[in-house]
Protein backbone atom coordinates (compact mmCIF):
# COMPACT_ATOMS: atom_id res chain seq x y z
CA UNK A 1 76.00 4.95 -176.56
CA UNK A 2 73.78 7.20 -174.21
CA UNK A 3 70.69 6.06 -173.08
CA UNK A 4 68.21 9.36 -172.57
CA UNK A 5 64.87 8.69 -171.00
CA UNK A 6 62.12 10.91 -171.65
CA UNK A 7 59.64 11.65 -169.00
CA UNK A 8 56.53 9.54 -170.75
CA UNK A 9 59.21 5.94 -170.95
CA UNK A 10 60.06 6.59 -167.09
CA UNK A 11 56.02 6.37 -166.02
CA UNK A 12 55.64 3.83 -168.34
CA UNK A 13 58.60 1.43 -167.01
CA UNK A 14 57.19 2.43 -163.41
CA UNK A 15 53.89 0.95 -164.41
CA UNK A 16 55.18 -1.83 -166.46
CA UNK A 17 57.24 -2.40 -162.97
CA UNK A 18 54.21 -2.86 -161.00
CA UNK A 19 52.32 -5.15 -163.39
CA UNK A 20 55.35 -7.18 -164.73
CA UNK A 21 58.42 -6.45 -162.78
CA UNK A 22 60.42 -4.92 -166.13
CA UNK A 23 63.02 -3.09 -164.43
CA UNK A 24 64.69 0.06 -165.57
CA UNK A 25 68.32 -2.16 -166.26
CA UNK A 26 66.22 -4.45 -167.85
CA UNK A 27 64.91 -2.00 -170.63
CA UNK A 28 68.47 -0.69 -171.40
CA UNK A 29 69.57 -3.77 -171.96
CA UNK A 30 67.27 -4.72 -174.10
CA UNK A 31 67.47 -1.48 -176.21
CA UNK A 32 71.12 -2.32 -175.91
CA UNK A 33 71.04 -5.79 -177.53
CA UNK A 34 67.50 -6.05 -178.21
CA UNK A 35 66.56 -9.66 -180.74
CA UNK A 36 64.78 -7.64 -183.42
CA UNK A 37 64.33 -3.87 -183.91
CA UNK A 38 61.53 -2.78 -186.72
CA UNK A 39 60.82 0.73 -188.27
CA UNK A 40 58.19 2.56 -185.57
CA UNK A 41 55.74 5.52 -186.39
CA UNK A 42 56.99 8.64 -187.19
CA UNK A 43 60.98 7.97 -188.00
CA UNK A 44 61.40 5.93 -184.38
CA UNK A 45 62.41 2.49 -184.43
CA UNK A 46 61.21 -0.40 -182.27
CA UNK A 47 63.59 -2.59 -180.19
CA UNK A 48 62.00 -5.70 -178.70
CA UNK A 49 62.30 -9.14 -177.40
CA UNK A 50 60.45 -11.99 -176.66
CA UNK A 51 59.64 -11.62 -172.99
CA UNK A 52 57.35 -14.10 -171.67
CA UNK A 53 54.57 -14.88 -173.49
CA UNK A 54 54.30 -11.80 -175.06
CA UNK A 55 56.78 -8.84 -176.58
CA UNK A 56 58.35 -5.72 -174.69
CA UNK A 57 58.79 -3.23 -177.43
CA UNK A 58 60.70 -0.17 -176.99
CA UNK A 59 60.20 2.66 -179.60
CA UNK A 60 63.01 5.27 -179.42
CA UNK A 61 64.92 7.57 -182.16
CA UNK A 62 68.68 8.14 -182.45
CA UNK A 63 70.38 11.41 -182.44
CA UNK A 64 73.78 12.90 -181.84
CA UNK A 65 75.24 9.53 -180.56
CA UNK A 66 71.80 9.12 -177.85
CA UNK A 67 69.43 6.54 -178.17
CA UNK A 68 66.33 8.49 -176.61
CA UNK A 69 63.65 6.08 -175.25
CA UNK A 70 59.79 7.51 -176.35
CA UNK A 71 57.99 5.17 -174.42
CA UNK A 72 58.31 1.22 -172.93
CA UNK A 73 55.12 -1.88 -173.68
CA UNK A 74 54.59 -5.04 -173.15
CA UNK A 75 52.05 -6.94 -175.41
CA UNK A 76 50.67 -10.39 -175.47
CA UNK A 77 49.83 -9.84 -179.10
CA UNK A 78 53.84 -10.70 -180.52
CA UNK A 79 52.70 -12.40 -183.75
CA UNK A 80 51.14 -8.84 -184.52
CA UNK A 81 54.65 -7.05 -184.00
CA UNK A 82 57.23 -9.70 -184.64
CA UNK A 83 58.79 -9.72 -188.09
CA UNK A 84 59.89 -13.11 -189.49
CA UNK A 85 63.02 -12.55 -191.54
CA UNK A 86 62.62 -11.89 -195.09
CA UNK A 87 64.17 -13.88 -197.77
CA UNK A 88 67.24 -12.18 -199.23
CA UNK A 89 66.14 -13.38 -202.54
């Protein structure tokens, strides 16, 4: 599936590149085969993964076969984000 970056995700993986070192490759591989992905605000969904000790969430939408990347974060604060799985029952 195509990856699209908007403008806003490439800053923010620049920055998150200074301060972390989360690389570009890094982010589509995550949103490629990310551990957990969670409904977002307004119709995105959330990929993430445990990264550290902390979360890198990545909130994109998909559309005509492109998975289009909104923006790129890291946060310390994963109990806030993570979602335990649900019972089935």
């Amino acid at each position: 599936m195509k990856i699209v970056w908007t403008r806003h995700a490439i800053q923010r993986q620049e920055e998150w590149y200074k301060k972390l070192g989360i690389t570009r490759q890094e982010v589509e591989d995550l949103l490629r085969n990310p551990q957990q992905v969670v409904p977002g605000d307004l119709n995105a969904l959330v990929a993430q993964a445990r990264r550290g000790n902390g979360l890198l969430r990545i909130p994109f939408v998909e559309a005509e076969g492109e998975l289009k990347i909104l923006t790129i974060y890291w946060t310390s604060k994963a109990e806030k984000y993570w979602q335990e799985e649900q019972d089935a029952n």
